[in-house]
Protein backbone atom coordinates (compact mmCIF):
# COMPACT_ATOMS: atom_id res chain seq x y z
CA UNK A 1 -66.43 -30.77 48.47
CA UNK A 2 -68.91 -31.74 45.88
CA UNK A 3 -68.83 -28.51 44.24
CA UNK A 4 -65.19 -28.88 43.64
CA UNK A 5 -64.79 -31.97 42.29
CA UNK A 6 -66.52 -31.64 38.73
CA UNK A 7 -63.64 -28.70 38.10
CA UNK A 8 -61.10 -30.12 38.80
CA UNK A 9 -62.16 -33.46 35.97
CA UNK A 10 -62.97 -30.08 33.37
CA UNK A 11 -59.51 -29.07 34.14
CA UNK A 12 -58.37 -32.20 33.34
CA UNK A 13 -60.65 -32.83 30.03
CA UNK A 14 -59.57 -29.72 28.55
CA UNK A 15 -55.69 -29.93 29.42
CA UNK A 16 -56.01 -33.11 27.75
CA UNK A 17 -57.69 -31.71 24.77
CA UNK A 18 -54.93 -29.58 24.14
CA UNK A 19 -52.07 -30.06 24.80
CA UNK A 20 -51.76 -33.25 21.87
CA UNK A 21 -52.51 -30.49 19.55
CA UNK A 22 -49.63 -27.86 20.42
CA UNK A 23 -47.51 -30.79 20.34
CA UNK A 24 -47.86 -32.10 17.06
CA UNK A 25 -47.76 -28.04 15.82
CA UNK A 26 -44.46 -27.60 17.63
CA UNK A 27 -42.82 -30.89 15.95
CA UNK A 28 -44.52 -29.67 12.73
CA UNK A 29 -42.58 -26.31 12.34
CA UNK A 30 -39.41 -27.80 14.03
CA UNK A 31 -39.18 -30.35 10.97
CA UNK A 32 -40.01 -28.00 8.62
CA UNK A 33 -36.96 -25.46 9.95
CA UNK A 34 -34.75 -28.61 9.92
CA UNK A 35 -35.65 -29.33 6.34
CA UNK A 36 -35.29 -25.71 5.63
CA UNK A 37 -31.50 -25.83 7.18
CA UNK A 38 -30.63 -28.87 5.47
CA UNK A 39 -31.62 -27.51 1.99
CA UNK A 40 -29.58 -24.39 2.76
CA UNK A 41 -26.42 -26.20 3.55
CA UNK A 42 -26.56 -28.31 0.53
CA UNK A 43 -26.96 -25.19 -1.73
CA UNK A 44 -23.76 -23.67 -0.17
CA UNK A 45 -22.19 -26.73 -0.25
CA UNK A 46 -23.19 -27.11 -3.85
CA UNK A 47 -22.12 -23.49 -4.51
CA UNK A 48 -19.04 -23.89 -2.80
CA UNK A 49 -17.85 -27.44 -4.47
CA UNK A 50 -18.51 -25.24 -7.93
CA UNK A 51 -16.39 -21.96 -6.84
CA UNK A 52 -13.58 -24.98 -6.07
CA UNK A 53 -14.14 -26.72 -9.40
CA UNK A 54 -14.20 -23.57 -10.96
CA UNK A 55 -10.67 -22.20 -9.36
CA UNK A 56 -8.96 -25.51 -9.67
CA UNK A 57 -10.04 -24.98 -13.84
CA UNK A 58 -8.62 -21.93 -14.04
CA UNK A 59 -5.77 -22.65 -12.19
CA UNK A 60 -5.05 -25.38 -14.37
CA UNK A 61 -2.77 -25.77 -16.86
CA UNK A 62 -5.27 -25.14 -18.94
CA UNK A 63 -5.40 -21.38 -18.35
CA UNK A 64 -1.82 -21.11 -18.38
CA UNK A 65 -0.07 -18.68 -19.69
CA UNK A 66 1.53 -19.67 -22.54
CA UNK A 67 2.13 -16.82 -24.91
CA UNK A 68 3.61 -13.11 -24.12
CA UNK A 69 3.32 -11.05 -26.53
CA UNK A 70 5.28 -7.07 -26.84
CA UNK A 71 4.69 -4.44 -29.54
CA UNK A 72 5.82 -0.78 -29.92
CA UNK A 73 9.38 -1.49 -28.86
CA UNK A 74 12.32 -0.65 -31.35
CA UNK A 75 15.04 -0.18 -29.37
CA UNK A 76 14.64 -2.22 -26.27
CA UNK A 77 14.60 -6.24 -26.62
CA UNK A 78 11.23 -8.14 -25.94
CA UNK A 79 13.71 -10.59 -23.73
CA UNK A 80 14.16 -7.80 -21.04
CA UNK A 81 10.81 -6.50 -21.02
CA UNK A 82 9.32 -10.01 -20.43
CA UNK A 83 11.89 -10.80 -17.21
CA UNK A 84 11.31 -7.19 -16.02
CA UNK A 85 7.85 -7.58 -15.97
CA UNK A 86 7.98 -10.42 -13.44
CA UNK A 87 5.37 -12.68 -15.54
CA UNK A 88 6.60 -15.62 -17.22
CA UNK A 89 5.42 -18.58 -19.58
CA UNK A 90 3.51 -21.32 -17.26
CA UNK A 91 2.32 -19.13 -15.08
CA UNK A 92 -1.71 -18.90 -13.89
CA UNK A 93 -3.36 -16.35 -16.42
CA UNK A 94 -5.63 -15.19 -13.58
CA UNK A 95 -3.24 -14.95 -10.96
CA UNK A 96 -1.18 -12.99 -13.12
CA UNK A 97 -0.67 -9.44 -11.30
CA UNK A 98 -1.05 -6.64 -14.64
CA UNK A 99 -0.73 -3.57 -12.55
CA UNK A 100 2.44 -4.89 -10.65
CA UNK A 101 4.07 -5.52 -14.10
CA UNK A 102 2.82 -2.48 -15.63
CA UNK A 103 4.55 -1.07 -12.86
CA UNK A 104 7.92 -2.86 -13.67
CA UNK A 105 7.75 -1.84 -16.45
CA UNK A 106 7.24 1.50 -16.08
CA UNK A 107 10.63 1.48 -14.15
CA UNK A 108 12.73 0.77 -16.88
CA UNK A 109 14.57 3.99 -17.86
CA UNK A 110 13.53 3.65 -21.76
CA UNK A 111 9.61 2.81 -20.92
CA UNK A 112 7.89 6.08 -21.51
CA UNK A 113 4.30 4.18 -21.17
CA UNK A 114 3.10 0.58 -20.77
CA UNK A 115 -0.01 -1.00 -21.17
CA UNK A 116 -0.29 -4.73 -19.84
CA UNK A 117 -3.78 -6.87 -20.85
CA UNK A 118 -4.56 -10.14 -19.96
CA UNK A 119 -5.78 -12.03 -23.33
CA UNK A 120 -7.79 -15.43 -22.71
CA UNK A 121 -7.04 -18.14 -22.76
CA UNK A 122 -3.27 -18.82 -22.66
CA UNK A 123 -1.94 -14.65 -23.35
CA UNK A 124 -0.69 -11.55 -21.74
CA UNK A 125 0.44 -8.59 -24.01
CA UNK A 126 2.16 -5.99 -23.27
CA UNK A 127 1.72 -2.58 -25.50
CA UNK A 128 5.12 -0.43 -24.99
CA UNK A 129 6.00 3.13 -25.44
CA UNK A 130 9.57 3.69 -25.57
CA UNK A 131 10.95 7.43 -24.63
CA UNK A 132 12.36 9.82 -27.22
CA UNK A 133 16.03 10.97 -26.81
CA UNK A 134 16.39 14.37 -27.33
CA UNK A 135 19.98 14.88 -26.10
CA UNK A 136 23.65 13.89 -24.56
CA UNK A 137 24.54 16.05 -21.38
CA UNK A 138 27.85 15.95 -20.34
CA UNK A 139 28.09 17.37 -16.67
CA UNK A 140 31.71 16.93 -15.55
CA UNK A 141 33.06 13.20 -16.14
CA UNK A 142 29.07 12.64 -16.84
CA UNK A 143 28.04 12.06 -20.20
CA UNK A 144 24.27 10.62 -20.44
CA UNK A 145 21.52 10.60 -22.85
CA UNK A 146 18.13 12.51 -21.99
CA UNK A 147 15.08 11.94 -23.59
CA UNK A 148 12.81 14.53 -24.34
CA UNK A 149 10.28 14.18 -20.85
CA UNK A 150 14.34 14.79 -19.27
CA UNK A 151 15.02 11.19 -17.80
CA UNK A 152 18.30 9.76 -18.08
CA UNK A 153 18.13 6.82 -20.62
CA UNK A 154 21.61 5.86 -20.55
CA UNK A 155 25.39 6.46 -20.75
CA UNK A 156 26.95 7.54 -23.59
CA UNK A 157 30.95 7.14 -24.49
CA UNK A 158 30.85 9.97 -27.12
CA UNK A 159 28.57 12.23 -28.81
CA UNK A 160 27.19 10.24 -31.70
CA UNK A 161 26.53 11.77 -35.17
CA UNK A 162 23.67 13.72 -35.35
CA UNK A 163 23.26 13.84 -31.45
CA UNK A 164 22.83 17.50 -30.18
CA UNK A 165 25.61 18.31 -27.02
CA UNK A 166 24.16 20.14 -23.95
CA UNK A 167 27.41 20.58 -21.63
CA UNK A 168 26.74 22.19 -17.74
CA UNK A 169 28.93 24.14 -15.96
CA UNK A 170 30.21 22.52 -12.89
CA UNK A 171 27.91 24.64 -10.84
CA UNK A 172 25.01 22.85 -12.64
CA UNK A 173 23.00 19.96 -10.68
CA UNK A 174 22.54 17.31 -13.52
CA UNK A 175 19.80 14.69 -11.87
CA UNK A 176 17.43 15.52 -9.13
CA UNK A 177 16.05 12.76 -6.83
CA UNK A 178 16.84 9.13 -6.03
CA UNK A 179 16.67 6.94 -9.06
CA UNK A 180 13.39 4.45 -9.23
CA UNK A 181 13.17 1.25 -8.01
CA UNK A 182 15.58 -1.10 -10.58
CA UNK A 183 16.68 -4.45 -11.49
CA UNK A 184 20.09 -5.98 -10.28
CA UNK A 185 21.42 -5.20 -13.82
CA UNK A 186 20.38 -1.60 -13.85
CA UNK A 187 21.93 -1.04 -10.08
CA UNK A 188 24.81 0.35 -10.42
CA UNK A 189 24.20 2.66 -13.49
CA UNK A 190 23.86 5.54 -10.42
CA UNK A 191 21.92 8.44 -13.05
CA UNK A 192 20.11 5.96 -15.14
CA UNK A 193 16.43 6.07 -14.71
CA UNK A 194 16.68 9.45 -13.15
CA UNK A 195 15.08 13.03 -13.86
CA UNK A 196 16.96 16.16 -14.59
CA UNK A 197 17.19 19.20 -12.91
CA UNK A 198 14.04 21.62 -14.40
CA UNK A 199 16.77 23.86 -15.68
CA UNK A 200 18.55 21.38 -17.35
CA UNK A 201 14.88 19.92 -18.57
CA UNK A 202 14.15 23.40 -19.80
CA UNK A 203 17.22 24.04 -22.13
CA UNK A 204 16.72 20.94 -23.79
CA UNK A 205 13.17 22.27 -24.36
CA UNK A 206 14.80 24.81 -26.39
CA UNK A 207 16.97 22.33 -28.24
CA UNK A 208 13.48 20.04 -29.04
CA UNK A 209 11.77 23.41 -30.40
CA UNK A 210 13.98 24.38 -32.71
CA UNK A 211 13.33 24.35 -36.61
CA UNK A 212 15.13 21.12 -38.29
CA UNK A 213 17.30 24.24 -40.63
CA UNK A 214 18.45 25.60 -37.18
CA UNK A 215 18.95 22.27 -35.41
CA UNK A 216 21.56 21.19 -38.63
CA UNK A 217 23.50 24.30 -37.58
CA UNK A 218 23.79 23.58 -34.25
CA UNK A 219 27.74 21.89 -32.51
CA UNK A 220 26.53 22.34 -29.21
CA UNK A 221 24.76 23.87 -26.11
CA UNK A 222 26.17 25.52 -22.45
CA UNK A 223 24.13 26.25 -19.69
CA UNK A 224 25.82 28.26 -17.32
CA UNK A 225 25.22 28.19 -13.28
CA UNK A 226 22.77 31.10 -13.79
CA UNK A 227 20.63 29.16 -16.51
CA UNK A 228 21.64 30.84 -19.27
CA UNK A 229 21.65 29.42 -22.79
CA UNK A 230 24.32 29.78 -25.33
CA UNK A 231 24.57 28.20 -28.45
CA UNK A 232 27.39 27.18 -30.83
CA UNK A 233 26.67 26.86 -34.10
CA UNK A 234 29.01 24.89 -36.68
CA UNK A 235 30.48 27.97 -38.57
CA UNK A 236 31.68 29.13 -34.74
CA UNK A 237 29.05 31.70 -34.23
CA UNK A 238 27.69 32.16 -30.64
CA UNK A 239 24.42 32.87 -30.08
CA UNK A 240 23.66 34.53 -26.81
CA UNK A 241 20.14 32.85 -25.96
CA UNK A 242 19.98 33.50 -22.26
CA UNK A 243 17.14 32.24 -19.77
CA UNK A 244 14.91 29.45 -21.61
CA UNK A 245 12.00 31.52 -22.10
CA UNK A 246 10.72 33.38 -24.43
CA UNK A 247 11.91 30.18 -26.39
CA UNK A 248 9.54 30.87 -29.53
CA UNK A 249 10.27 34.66 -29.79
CA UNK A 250 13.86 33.99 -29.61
CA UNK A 251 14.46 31.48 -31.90
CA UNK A 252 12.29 33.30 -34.57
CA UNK A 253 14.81 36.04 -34.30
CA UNK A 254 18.04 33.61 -34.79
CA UNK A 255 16.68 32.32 -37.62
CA UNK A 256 15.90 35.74 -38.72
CA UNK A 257 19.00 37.10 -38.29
CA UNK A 258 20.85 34.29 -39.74
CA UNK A 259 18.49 34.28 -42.95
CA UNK A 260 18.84 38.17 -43.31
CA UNK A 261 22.60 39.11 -42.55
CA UNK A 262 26.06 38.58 -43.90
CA UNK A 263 27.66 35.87 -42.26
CA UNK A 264 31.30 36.28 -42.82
CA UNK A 265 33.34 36.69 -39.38
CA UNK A 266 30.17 36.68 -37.17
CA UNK A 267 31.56 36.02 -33.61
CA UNK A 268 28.21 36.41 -31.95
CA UNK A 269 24.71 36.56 -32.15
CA UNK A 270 22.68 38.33 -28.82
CA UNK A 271 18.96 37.31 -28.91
CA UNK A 272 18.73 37.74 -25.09
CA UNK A 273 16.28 40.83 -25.89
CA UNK A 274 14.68 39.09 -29.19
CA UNK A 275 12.97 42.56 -30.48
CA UNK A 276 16.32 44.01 -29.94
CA UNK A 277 18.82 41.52 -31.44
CA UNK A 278 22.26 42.46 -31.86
CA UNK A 279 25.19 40.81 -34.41
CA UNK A 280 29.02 41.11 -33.29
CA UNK A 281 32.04 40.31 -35.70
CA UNK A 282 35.46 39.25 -35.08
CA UNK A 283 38.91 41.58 -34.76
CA UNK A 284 39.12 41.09 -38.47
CA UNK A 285 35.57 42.45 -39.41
CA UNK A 286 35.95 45.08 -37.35
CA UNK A 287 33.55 48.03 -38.73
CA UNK A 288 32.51 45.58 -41.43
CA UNK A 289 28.66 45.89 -41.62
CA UNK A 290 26.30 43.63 -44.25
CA UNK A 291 25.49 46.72 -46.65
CA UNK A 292 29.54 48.36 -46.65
CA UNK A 293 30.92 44.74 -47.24
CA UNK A 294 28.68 44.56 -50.21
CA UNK A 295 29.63 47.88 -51.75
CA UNK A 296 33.04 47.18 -51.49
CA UNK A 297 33.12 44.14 -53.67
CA UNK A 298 30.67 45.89 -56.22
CA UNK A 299 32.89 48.85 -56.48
CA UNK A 300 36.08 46.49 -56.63
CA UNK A 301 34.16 44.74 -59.66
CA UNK A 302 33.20 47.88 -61.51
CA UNK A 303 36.57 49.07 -61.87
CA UNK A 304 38.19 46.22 -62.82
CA UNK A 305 35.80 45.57 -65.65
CA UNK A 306 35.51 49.47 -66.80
CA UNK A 307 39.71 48.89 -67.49
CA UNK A 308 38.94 46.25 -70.40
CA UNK A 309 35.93 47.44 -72.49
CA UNK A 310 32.96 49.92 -72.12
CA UNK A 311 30.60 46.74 -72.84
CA UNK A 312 32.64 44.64 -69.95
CA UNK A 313 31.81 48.11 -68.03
CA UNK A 314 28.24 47.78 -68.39
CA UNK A 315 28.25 44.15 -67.74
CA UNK A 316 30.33 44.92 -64.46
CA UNK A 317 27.52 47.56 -63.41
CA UNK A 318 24.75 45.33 -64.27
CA UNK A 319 26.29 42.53 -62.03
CA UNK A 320 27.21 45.23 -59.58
CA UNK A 321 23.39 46.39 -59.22
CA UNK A 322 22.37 42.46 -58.57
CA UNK A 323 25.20 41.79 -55.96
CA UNK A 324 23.49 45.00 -54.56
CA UNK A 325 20.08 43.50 -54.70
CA UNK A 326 21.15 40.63 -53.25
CA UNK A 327 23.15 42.08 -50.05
CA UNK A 328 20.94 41.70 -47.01
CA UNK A 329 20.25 44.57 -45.25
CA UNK A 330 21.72 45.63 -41.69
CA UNK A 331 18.58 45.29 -39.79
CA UNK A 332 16.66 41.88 -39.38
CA UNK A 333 14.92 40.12 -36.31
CA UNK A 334 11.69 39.52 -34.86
CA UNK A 335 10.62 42.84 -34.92
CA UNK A 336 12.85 44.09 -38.05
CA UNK A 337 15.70 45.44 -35.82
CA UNK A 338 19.08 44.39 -35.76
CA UNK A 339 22.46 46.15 -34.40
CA UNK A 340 26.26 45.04 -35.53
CA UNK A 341 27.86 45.92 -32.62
CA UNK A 342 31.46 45.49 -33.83
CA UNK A 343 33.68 43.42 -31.52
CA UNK A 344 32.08 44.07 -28.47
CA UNK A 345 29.56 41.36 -27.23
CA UNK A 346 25.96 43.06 -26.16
């Protein structure tokens, strides 16, 4: 029993010794996490009262917008563009949505690019790219101008001057797919805003590569349900241009043809095979070729002026050699061939 005792009072002494010690430590780093927290939360609260102060300035009428500005239009009116873009004056600059309105007004059938930018503090502009029309199609009761990426612009009443005429056969699809998304005022236009079929996209192809000289001759266009090409020019000549390819080969031997050859009663002109063109003439011209036609009227001149004088002779001869020099010879295309085949069509 006396051995015990003394133990039990060390036990004591040191538990006593201690334990005020790992007290004070643990109250220690408990107030100094509690500190720590309450420095945290008022830096996010800080931060957070600033992101509010900050989006309650911008979204102010101070950052309104104010100003919207359009360039690169001509033909459509800054008015339209604005309400079709779906941003308008007194709106929040920042809460403006660019891509939706570039989008809006990429739907408009005469918008061939748009570029929307957000200008601070009080603009948005919008940079437009209108769509080149190329030509009026008129597909049964249909009569629409194309531009030259073949979309539908508008309707058209008549062909205007200087507006080049593609007609289809009924056989011919003139649009292909559903129309994009439009406003209530472009609704009901049906074709507007539309693509055309790739055939009817690749004849006016042809009609956008021609040379202007060629282009001034030209009434009209056909494409028939096969997707062949004809042409009409203005003096009534038909020129046989068949599938829309080959488009630069063929139209170098047109205009070679029509630089080179006499013109009188030409009924067609077959380019279909453009190292092997081939000229036909009406009932009247009937075996009437470039170089016999010009003979004819030099011999019909010589005589009459060898009846008057031998000097109005010579002068008839001399004018006769020029005419002579003058008349185009019967072959011309491409490759330097061409065939008058009479009254028959090649």
């Amino acid at each position: 029993m006396s051995t015990s005792t003394p133990v039990r009072t060390s036990a004591k002494v040191v538990a006593s010794q201690v334990e005020p010690r790992i007290v004070d430590r643990r109250r220690k780093v408990q107030l100094v996490a509690r500190r720590r927290r309450h420095r945290l939360l008022i830096a996010l609260v800080a931060v957070l009262l600033l992101i509010a102060a900050a989006v309650g300035l911008v979204l102010s009428p101070v950052f309104a917008v104010q100003k919207i500005t359009v360039t690169g239009q001509s033909r459509l009116e800054e008015s339209a563009l604005v309400s079709s873009s779906g941003i308008a004056v007194g709106d929040h600059l920042v809460a403006a949505d660019l891509s939706a309105a570039r989008d809006d007004l990429m739907n408009m059938p005469w918008v061939a690019s748009a570029h929307v930018e957000r200008k601070w503090p009080h603009t948005v502009a919008f940079k437009i790219t209108e769509q080149q029309p190329a030509a009026v199609v008129r597909s049964g009761q249909d009569l629409v101008l194309v531009s030259s990426t073949g979309r539908i612009l508008q309707s058209e009443e008549k062909v205007g001057p200087g507006q080049l005429l593609l007609e289809l056969d009924g056989s011919m699809e003139l649009a292909q797919g559903p129309p994009p998304r439009t406003t209530a005022s472009q609704s009901d236009e049906g074709l507007i805003g539309t693509s055309v079929s790739s055939e009817v996209s690749q004849a006016i192809g042809v009609l956008e590569a021609m040379d202007e000289s060629l282009r001034s001759e030209l009434g009209s266009a056909r494409l028939s349900g096969v997707g062949a090409l004809s042409l009409e020019l203005t003096d009534g000549t038909v020129v046989l241009f068949g599938p829309p390819e080959d488009v630069a080969a063929k139209l170098l031997a047109v205009e070679s043809v029509l630089n080179q050859v006499v013109r009188d009663c030409m009924k067609t002109l077959d380019v279909r095979e453009p190292t092997r063109a081939a000229v036909s003439r009406g009932p009247g011209c009937a075996g009437i070729s470039p170089a016999s036609a010009s003979k004819g009227k030099s011999s019909q001149s010589s005589s009459s002026a060898g009846t008057q004088s031998s000097s109005a002779g010579t002068q008839s001869s001399s004018a006769g050699t020029q005419s002579a020099k003058q008349s185009p010879p019967s072959s011309a295309s491409s490759s330097g061939s061409v065939g008058d085949s009479g009254n028959e069509n090649n």
